[in-house]
Protein backbone atom coordinates (compact mmCIF):
# COMPACT_ATOMS: atom_id res chain seq x y z
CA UNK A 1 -5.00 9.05 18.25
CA UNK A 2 -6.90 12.05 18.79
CA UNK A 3 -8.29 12.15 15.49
CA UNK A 4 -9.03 8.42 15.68
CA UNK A 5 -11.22 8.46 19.28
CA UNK A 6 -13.16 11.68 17.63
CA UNK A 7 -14.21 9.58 14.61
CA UNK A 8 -17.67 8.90 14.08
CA UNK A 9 -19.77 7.14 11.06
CA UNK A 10 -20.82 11.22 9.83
CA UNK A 11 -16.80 11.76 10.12
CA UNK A 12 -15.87 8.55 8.31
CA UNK A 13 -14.52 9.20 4.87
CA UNK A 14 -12.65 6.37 2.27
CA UNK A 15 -9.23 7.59 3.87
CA UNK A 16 -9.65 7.28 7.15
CA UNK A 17 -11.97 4.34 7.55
CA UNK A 18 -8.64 2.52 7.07
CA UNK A 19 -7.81 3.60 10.83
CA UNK A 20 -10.64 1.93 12.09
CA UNK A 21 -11.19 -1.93 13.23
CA UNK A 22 -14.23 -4.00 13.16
CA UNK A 23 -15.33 -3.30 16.60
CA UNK A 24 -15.44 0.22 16.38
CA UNK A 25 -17.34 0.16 13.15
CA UNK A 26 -20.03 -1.75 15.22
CA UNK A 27 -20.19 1.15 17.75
CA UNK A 28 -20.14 3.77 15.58
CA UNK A 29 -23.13 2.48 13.73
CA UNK A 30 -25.33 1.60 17.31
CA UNK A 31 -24.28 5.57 17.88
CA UNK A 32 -25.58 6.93 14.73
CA UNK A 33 -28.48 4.58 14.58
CA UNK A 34 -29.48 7.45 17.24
CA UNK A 35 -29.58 10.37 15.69
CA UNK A 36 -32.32 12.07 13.25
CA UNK A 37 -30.92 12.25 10.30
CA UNK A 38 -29.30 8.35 10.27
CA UNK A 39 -31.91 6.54 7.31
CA UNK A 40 -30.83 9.24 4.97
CA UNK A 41 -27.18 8.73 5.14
CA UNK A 42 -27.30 5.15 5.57
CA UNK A 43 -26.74 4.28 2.43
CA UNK A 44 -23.85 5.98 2.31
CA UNK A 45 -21.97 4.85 5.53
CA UNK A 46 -22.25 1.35 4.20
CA UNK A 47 -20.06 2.38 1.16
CA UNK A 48 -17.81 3.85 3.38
CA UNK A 49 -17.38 0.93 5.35
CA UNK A 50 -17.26 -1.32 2.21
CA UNK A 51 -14.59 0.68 0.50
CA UNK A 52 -12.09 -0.70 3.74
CA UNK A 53 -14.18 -4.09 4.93
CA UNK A 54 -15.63 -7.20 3.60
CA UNK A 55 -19.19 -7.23 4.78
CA UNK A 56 -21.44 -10.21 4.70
CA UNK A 57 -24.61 -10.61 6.11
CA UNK A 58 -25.50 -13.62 8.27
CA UNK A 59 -29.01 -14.99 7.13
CA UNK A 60 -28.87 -18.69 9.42
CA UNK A 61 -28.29 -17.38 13.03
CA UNK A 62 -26.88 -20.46 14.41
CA UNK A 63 -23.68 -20.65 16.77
CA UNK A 64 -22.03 -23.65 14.16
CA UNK A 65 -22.62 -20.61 11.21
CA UNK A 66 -21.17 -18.15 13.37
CA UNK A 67 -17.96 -19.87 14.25
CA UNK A 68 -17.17 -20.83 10.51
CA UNK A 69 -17.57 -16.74 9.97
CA UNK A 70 -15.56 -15.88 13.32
CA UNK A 71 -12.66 -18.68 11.70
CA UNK A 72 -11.98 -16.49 8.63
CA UNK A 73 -11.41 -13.94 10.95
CA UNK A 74 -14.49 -11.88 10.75
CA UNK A 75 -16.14 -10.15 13.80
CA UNK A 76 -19.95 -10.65 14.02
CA UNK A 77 -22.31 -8.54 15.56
CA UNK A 78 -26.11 -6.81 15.00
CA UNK A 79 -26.60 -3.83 12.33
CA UNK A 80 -30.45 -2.25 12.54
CA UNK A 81 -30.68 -1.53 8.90
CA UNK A 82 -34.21 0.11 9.53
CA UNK A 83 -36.64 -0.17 11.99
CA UNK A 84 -38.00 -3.69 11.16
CA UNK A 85 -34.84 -5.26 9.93
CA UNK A 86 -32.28 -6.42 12.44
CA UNK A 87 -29.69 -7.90 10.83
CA UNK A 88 -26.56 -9.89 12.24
CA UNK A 89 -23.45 -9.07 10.64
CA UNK A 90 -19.87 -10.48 9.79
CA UNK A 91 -17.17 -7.37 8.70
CA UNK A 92 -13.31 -8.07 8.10
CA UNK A 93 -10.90 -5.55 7.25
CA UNK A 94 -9.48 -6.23 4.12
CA UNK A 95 -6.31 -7.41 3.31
CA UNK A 96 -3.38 -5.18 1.28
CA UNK A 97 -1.48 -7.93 -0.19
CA UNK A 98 -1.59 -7.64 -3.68
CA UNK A 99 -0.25 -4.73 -5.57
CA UNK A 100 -3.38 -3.55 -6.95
CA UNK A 101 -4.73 -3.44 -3.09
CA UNK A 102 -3.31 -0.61 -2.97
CA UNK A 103 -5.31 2.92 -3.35
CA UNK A 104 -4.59 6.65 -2.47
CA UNK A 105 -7.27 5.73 0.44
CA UNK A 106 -5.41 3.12 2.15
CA UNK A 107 -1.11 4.26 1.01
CA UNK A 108 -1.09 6.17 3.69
CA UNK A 109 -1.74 3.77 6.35
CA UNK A 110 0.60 0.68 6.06
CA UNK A 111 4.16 0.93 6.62
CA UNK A 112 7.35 0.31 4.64
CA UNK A 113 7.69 -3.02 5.62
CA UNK A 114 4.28 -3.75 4.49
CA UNK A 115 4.72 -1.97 1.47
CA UNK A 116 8.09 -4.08 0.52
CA UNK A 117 5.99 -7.51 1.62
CA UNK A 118 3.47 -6.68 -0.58
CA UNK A 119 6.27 -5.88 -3.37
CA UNK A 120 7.93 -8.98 -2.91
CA UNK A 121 5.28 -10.95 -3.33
CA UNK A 122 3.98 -9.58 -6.43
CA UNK A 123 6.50 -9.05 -8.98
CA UNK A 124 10.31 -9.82 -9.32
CA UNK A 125 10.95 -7.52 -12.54
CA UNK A 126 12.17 -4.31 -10.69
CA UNK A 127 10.19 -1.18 -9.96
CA UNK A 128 10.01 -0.01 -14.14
CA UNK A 129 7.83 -3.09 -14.14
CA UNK A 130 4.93 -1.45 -12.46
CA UNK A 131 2.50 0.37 -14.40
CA UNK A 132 2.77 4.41 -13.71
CA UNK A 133 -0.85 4.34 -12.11
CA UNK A 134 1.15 1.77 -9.18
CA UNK A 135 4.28 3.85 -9.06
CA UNK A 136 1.75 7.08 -8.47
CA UNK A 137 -0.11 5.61 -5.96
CA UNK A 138 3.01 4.03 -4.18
CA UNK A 139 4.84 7.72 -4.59
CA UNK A 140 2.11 9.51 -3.06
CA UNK A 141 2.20 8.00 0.18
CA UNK A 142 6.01 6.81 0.55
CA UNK A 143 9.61 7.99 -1.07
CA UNK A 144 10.60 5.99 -3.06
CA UNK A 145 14.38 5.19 -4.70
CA UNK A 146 16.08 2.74 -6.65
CA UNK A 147 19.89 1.36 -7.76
CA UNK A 148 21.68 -1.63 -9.72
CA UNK A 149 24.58 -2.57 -8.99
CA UNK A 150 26.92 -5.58 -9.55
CA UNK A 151 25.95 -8.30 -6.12
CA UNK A 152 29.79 -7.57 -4.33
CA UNK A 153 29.30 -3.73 -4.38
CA UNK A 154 25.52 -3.18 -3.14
CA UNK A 155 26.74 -3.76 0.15
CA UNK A 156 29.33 -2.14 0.66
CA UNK A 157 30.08 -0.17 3.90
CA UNK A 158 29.24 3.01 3.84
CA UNK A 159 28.09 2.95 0.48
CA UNK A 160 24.30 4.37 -0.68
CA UNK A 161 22.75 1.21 0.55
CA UNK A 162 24.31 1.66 4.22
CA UNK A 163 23.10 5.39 4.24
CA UNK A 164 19.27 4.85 3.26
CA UNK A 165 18.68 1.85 5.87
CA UNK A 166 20.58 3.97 8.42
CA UNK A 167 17.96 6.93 7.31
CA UNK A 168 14.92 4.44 7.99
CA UNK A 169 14.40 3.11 4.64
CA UNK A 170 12.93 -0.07 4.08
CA UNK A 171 14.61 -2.42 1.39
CA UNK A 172 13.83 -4.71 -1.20
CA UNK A 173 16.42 -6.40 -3.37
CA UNK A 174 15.42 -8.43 -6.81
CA UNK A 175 18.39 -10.43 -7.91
CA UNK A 176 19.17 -10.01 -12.26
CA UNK A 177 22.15 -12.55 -12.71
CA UNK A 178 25.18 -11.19 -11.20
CA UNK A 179 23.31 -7.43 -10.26
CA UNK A 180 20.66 -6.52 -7.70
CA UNK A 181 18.24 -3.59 -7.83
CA UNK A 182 17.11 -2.54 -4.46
CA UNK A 183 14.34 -0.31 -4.17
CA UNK A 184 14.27 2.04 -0.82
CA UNK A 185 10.86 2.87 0.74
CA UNK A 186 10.29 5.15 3.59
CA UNK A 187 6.54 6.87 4.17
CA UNK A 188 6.05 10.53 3.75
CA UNK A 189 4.70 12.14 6.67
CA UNK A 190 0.75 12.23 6.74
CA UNK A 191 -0.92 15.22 5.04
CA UNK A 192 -4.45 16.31 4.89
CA UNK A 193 -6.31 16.64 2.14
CA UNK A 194 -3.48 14.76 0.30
CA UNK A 195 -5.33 13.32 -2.79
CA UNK A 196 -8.23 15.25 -4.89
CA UNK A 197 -10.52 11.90 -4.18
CA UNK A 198 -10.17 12.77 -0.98
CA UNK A 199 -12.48 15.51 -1.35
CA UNK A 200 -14.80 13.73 -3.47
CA UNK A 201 -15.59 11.23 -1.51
CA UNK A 202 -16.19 12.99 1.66
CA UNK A 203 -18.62 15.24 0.20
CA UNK A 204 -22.60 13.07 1.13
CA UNK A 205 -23.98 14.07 -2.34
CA UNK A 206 -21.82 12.75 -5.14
CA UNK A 207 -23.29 9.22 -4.93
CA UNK A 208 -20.21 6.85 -2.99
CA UNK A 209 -19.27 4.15 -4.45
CA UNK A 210 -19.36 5.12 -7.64
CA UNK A 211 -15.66 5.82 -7.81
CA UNK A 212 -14.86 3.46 -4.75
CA UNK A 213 -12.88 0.98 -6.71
CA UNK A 214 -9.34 2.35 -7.27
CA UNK A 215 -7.27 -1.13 -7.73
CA UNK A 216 -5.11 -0.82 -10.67
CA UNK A 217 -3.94 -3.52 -12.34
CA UNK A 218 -0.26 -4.26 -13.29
CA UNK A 219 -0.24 -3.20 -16.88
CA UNK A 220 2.33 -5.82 -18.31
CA UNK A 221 5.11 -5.58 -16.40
CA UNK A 222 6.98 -8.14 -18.38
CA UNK A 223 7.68 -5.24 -21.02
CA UNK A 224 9.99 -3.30 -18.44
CA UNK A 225 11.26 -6.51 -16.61
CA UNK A 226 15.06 -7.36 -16.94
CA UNK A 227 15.56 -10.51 -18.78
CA UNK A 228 18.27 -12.84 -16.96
CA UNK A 229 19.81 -13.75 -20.73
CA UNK A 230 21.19 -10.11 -20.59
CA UNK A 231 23.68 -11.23 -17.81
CA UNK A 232 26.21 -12.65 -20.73
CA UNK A 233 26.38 -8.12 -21.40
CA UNK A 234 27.69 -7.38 -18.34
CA UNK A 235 31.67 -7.80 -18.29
CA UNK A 236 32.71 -6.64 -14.91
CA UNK A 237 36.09 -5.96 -16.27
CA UNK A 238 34.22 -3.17 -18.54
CA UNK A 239 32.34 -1.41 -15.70
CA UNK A 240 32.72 2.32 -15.81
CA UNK A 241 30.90 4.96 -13.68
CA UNK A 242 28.03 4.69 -16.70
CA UNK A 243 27.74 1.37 -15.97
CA UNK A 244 25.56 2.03 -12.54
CA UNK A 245 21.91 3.03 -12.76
CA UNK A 246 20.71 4.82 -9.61
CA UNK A 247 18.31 7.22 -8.92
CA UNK A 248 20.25 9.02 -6.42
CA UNK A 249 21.32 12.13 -7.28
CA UNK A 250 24.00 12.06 -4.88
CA UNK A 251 27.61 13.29 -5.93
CA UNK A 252 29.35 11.54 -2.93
CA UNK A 253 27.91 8.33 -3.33
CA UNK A 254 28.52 8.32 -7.42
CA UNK A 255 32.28 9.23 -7.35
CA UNK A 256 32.79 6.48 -4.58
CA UNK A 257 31.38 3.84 -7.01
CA UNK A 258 33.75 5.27 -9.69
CA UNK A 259 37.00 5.32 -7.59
CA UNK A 260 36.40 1.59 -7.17
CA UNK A 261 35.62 1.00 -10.24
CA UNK A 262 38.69 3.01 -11.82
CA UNK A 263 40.61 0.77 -9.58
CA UNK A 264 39.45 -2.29 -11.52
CA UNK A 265 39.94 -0.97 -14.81
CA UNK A 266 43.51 -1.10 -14.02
């Protein structure tokens, strides 16, 4: 909060413009409009405000034109571009919902949940089906882990699944026939200066905007995705402690799978 209230349109980098809503990037630009040095760096604050917020300028002032702006949820107000040119403005945050929404700017500030909605929504092939650039992005901002196991033994009490959620994990589960993967998401505590961009784009003289556009799209994820004609492989009656894939490297948790699974061998 502190950091947030001291924030100003010289402080505003591609990171933390994220923390920001539409009103405040209003008065932060009547503040700087101010000060000396605010036609030079113009320029640049509007990339910085781009890289997090639709921006569209509003060239019929009429109250039936404003209303149609103000009903896809943009907030409209006056920008003084220079001295002779005041403009009237609509600005929207924009929305994470698609996978390649996501950037090392804004993966540190949405939360699990919103990170497993925007998951769901995208892709139903398991978290190999994401290209590496995704996983990177997703990794650097949030710990990530992942099982399979057969439907009847995901859940059950006190098993791996039971001691993630009970650590704060968010989970998503993608059904493949008669086993479910569920990937666990909880976000890494904020650090500064986590991501080399970072860095580049805070500094006023490497040109913004240039590298603004980070989306990465999903390269093929059909070529890691579990096919459902597989299902026919899996004989229950065969499992064996090789037979779960988890990235947990958790002793406990393995050797309870395989005690219950010995017992079904028999």
């Amino acid at each position: 909060m502190k950091q947030q209230k001291a924030l100003t349109l010289k402080t505003l980098t591609k990171s933390n413009v994220w923390e920001v809503e539409e009103n405040d990037i209003f008065r932060m630009w009547e503040t700087a409009e101010k000060e000396s040095d605010f036609k030079d760096n113009r320029n640049h604050y509007m990339d910085v405000i781009r890289s997090a917020f639709e921006i569209e300028e509003i060239k019929i002032d009429k109250p039936e034109v404003i209303k149609k702006y103000e009903a896809r949820d943009f907030k409209v107000g006056n920008i003084h571009f220079d001295d002779n040119d005041n403009k009237k403005w609509g600005i929207k945050k924009r929305a994470i919902n698609r996978i390649t929404d996501l950037t090392y700017e804004n993966i540190h500030h949405i939360s699990a949940a919103k990170l497993i909605e925007v998951l769901d929504r995208n892709f139903g092939g398991g978290w190999d089906s994401l290209s590496q650039s995704v996983q990177d992005i997703i990794e650097s901002g949030f710990d990530i882990s992942t099982t399979t196991l057969p439907k009847d033994r995901l859940h059950k009490p006190g098993g791996m699944y039971d001691k993630k959620v009970n650590d704060g994990y968010e989970v998503l589960e993608i059904t493949k026939g008669l086993w479910v993967e569920a990937i666990f998401a909880k976000a890494k505590p904020k650090v500064e200066n986590h991501h080399k961009h970072d860095d580049d784009n805070d500094s006023m003289d490497n040109g913004f905007g240039d590298n603004y556009d980070e989306d990465f799209e999903d390269e093929n994820p059909s070529e890691n995705s579990y096919d459902d004609d597989d299902d026919d492989d899996f004989d229950e009656d065969k499992l064996t402690e090789e037979s779960y894939r988890t990235t947990f490297e958790t002793e406990e948790d393995l050797n309870l799978e395989a005690e219950d699974v010995a017992d079904d061998d028999y």
